[in-house]
PDB file of N, CA and C in Angstrom:
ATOM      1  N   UNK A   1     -11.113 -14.079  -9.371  1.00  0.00           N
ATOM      2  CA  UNK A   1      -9.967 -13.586  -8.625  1.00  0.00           C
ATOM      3  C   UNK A   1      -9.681 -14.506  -7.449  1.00  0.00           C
ATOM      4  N   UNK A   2      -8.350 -14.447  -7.189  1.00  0.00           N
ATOM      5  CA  UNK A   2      -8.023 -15.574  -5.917  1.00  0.00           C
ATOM      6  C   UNK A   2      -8.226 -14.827  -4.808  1.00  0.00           C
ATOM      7  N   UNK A   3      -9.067 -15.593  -3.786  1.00  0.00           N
ATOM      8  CA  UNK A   3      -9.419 -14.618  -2.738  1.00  0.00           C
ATOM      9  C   UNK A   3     -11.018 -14.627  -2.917  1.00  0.00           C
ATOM     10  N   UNK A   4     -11.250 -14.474  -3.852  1.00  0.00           N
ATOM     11  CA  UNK A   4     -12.962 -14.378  -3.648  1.00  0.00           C
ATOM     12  C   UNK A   4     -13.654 -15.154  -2.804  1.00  0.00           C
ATOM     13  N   UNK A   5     -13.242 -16.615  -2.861  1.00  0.00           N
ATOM     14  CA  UNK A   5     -14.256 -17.799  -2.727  1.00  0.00           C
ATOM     15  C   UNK A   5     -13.868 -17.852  -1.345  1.00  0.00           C
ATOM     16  N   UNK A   6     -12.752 -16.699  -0.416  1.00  0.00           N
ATOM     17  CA  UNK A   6     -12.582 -16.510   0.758  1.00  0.00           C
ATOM     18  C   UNK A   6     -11.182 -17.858   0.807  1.00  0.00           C
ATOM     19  N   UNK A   7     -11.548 -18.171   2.405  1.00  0.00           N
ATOM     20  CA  UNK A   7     -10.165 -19.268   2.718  1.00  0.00           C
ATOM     21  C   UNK A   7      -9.972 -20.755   1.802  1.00  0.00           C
ATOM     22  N   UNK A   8     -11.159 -21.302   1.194  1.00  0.00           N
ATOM     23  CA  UNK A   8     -11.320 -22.418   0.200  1.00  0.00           C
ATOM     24  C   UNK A   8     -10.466 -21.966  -1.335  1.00  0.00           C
ATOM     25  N   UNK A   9     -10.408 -20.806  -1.696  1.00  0.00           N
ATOM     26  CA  UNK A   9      -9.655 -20.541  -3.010  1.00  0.00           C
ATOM     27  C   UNK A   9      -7.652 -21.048  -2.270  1.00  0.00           C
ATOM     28  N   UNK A  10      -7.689 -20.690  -0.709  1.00  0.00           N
ATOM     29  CA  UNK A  10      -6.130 -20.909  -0.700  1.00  0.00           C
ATOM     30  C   UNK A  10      -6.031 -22.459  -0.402  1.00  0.00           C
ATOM     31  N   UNK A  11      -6.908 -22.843   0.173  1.00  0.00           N
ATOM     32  CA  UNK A  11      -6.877 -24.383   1.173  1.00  0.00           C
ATOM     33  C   UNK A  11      -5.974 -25.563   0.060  1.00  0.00           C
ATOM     34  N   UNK A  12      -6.470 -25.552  -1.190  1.00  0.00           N
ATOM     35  CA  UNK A  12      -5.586 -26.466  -1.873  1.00  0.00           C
ATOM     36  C   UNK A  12      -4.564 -26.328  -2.335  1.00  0.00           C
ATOM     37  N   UNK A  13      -3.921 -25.218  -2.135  1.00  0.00           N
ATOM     38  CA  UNK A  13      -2.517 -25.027  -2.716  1.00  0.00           C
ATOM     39  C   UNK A  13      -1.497 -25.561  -1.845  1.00  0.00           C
ATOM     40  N   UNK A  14      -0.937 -25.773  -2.671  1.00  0.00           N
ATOM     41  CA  UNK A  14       0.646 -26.786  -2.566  1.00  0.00           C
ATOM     42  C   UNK A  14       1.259 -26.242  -1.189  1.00  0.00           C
ATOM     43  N   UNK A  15       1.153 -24.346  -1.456  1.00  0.00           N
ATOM     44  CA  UNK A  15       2.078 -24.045  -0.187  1.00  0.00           C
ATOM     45  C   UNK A  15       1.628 -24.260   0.887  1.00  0.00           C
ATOM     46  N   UNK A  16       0.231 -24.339   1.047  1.00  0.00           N
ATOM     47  CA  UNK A  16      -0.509 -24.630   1.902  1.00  0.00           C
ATOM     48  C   UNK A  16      -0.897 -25.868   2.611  1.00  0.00           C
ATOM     49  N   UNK A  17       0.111 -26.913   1.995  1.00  0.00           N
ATOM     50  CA  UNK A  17      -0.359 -27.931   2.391  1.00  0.00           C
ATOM     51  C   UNK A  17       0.116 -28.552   3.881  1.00  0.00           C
ATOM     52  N   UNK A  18      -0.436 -29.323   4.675  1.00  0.00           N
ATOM     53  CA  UNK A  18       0.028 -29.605   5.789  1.00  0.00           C
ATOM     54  C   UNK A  18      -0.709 -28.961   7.233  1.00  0.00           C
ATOM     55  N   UNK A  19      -1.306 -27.071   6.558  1.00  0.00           N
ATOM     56  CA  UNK A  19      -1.821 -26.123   7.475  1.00  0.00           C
ATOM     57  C   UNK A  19      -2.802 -26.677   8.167  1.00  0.00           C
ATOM     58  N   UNK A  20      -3.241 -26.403   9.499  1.00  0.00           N
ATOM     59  CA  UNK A  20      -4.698 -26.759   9.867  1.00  0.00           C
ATOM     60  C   UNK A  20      -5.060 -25.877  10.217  1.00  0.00           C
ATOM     61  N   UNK A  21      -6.251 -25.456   9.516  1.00  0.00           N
ATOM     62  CA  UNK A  21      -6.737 -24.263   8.784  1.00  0.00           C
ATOM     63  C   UNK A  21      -8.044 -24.060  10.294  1.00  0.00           C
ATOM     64  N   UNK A  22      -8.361 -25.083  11.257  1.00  0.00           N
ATOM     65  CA  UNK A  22      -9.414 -24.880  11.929  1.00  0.00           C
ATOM     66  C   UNK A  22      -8.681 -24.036  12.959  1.00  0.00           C
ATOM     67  N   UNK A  23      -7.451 -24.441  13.555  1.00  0.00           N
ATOM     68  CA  UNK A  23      -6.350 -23.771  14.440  1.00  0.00           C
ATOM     69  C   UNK A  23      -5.589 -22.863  14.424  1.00  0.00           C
ATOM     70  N   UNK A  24      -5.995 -21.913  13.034  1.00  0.00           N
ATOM     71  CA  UNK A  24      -5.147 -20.750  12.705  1.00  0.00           C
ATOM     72  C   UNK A  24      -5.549 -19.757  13.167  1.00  0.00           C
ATOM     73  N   UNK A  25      -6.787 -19.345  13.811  1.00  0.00           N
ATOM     74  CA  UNK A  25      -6.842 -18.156  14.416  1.00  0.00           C
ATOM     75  C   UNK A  25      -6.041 -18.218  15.639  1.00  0.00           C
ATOM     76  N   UNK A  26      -6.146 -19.544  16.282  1.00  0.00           N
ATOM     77  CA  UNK A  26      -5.602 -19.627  17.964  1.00  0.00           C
ATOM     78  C   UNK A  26      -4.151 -19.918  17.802  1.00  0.00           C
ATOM     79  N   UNK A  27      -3.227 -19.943  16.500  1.00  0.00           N
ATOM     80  CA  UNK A  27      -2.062 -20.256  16.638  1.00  0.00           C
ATOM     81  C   UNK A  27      -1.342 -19.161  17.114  1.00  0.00           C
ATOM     82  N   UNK A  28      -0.565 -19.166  17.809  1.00  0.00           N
ATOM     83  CA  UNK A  28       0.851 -18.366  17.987  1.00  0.00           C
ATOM     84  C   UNK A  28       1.802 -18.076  16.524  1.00  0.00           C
ATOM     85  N   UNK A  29       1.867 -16.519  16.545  1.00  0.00           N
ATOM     86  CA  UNK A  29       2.641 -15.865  15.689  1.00  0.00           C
ATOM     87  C   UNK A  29       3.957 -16.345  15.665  1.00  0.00           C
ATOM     88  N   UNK A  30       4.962 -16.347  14.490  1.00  0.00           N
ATOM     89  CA  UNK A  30       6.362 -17.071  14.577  1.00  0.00           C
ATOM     90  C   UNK A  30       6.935 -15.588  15.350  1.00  0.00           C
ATOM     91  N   UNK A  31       6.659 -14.394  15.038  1.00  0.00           N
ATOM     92  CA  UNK A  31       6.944 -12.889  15.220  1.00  0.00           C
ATOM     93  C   UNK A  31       5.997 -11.780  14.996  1.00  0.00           C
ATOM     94  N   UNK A  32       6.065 -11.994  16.485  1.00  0.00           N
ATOM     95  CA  UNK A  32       5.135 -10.420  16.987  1.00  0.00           C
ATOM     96  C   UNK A  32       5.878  -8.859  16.894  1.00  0.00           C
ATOM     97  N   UNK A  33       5.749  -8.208  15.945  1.00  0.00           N
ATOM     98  CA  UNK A  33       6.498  -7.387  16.279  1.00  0.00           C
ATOM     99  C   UNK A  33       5.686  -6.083  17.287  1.00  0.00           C
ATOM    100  N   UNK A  34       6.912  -4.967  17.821  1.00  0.00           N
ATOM    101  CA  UNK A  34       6.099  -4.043  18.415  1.00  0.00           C
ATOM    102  C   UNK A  34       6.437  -2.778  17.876  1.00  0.00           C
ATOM    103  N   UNK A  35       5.064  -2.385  18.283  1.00  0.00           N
ATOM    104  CA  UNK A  35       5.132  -0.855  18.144  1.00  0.00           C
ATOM    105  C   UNK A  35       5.084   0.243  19.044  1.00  0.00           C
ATOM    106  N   UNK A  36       6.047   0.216  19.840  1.00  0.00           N
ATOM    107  CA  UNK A  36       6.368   0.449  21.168  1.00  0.00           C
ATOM    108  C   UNK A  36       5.688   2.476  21.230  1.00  0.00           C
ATOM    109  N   UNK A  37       6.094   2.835  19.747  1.00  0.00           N
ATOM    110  CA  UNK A  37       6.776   4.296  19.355  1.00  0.00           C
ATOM    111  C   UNK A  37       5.405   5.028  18.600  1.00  0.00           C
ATOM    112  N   UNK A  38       4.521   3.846  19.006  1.00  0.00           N
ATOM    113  CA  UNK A  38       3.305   4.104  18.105  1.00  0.00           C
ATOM    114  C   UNK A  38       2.820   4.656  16.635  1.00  0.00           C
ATOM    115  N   UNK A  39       2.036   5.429  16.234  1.00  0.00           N
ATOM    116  CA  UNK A  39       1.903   4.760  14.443  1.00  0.00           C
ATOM    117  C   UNK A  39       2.974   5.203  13.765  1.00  0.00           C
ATOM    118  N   UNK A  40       3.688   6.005  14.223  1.00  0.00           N
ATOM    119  CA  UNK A  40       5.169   6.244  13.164  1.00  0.00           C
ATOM    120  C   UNK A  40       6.351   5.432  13.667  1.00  0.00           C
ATOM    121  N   UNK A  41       6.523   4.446  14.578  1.00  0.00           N
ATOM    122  CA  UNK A  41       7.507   3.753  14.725  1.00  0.00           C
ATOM    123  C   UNK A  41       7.428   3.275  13.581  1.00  0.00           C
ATOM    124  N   UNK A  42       8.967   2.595  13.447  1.00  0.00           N
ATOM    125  CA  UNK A  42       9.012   2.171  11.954  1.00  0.00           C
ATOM    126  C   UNK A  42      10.892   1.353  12.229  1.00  0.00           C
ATOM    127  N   UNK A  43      10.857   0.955  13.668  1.00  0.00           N
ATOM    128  CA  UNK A  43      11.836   0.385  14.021  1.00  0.00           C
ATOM    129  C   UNK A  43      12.004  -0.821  13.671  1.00  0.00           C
ATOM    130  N   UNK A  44      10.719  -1.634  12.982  1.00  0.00           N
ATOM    131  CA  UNK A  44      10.834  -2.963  12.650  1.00  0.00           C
ATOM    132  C   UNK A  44      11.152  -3.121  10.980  1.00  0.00           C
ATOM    133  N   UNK A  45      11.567  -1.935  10.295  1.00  0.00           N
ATOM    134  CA  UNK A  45      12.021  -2.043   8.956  1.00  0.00           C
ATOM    135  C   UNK A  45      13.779  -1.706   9.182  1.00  0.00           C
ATOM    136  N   UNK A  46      14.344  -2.665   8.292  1.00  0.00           N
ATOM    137  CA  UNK A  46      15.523  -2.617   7.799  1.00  0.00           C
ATOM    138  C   UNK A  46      15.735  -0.876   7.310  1.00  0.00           C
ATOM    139  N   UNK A  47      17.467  -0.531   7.891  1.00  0.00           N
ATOM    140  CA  UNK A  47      17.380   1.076   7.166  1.00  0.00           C
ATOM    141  C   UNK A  47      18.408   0.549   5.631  1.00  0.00           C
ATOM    142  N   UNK A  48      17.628   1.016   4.184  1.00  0.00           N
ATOM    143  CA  UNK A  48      18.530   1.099   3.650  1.00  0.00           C
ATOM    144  C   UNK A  48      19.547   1.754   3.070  1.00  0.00           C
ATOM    145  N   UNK A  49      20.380   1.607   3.044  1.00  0.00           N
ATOM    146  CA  UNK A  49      21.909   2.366   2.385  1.00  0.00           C
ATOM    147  C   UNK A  49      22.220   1.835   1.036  1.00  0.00           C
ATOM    148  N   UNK A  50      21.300   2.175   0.105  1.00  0.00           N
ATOM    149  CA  UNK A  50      21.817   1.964  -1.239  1.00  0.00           C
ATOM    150  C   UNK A  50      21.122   3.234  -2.506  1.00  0.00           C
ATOM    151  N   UNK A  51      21.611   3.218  -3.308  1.00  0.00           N
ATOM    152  CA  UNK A  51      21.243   4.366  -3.940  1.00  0.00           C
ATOM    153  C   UNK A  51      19.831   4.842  -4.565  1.00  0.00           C
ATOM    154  N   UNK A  52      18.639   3.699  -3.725  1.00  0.00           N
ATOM    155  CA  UNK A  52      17.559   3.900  -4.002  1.00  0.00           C
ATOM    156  C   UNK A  52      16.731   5.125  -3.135  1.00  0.00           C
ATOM    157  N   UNK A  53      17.877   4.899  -1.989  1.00  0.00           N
ATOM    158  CA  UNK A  53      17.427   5.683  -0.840  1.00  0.00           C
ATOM    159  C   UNK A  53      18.121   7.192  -0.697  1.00  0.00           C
ATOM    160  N   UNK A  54      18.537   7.700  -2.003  1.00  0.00           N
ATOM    161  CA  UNK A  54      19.360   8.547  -1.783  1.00  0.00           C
ATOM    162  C   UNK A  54      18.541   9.467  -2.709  1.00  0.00           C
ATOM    163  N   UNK A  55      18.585  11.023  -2.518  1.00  0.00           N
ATOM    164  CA  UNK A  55      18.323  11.930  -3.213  1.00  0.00           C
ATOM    165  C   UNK A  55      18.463  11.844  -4.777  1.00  0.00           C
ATOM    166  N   UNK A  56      17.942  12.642  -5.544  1.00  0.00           N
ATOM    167  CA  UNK A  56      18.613  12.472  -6.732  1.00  0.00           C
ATOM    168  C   UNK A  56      18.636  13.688  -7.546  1.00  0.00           C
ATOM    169  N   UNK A  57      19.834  13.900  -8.573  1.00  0.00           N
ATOM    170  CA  UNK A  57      20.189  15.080  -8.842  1.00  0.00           C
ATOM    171  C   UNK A  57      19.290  15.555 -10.252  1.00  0.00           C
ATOM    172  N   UNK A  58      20.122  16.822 -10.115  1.00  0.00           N
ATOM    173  CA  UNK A  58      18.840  17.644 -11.235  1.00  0.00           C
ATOM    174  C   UNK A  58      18.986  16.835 -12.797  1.00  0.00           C
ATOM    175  N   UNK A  59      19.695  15.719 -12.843  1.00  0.00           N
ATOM    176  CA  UNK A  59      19.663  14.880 -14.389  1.00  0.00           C
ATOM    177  C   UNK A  59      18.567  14.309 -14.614  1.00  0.00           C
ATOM    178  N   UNK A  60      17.616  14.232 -12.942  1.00  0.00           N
ATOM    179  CA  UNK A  60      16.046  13.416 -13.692  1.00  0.00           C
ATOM    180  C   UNK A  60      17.222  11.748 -13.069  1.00  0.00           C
ATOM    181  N   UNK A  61      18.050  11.386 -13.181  1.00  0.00           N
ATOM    182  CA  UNK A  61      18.697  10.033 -13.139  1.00  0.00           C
ATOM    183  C   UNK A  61      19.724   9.553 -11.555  1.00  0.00           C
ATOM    184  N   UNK A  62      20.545  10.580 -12.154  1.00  0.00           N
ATOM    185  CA  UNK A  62      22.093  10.177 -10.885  1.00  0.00           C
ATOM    186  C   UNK A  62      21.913  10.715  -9.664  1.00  0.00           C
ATOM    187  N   UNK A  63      21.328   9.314  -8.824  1.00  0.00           N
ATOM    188  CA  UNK A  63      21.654   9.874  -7.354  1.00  0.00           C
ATOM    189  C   UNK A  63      23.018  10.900  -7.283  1.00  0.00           C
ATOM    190  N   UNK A  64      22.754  11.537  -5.926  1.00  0.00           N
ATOM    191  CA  UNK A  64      23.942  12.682  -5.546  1.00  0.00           C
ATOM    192  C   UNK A  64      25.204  11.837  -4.949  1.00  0.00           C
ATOM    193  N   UNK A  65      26.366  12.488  -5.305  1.00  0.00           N
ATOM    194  CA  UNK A  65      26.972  11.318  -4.905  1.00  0.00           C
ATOM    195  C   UNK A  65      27.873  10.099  -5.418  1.00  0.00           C
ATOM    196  N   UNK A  66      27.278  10.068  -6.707  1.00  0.00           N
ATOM    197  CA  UNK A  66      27.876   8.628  -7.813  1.00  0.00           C
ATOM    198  C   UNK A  66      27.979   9.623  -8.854  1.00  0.00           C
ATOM    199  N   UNK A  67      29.023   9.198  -9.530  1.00  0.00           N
ATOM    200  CA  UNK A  67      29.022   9.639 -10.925  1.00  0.00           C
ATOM    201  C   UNK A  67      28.781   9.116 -11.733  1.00  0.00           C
ATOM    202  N   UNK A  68      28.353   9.846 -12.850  1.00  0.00           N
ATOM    203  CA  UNK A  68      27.414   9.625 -14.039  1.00  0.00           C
ATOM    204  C   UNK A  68      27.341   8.392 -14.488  1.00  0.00           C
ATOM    205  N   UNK A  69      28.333   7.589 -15.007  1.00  0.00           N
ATOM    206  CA  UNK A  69      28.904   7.077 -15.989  1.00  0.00           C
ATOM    207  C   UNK A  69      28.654   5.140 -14.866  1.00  0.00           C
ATOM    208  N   UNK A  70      28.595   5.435 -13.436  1.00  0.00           N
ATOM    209  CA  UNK A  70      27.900   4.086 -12.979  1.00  0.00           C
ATOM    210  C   UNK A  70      26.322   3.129 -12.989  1.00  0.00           C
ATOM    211  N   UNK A  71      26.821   2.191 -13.753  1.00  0.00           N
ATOM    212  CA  UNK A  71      25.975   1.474 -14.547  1.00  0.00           C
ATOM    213  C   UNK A  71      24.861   1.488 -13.062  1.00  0.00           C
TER     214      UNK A  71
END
């Protein structure tokens, strides 16, 4: 499994290349986020508005809202 052999299973990969792997604990984050609102803040996720996020009706299928027949 990748991951086993610890930080040496990632060190040679491609995406990885360039990293200096001795300076990564002391590097600076690109984005810190906060959690101002503590463990249920949840201000640092996107809200979505699409029909994944919507209830859904007694068909077992069609969010509430859309009719049937949208692909």
């Amino acid at each position: 499994r990748l991951g086993r052999g610890g930080a040496r299973d990632f060190q040679g990969l491609p995406l990885f290349a360039g990293l200096r792997w001795g300076s990564l604990r002391r590097a600076r984050p690109p984005f810190a986020p906060s959690a101002d609102g503590g463990a249920a803040d949840t201000s640092n996720f996107d809200v979505l508005d699409d029909c994944l996020s919507q209830p859904v009706s007694g068909d077992g299928g069609t969010p509430l809202g859309y009719p049937r027949d949208t692909p």
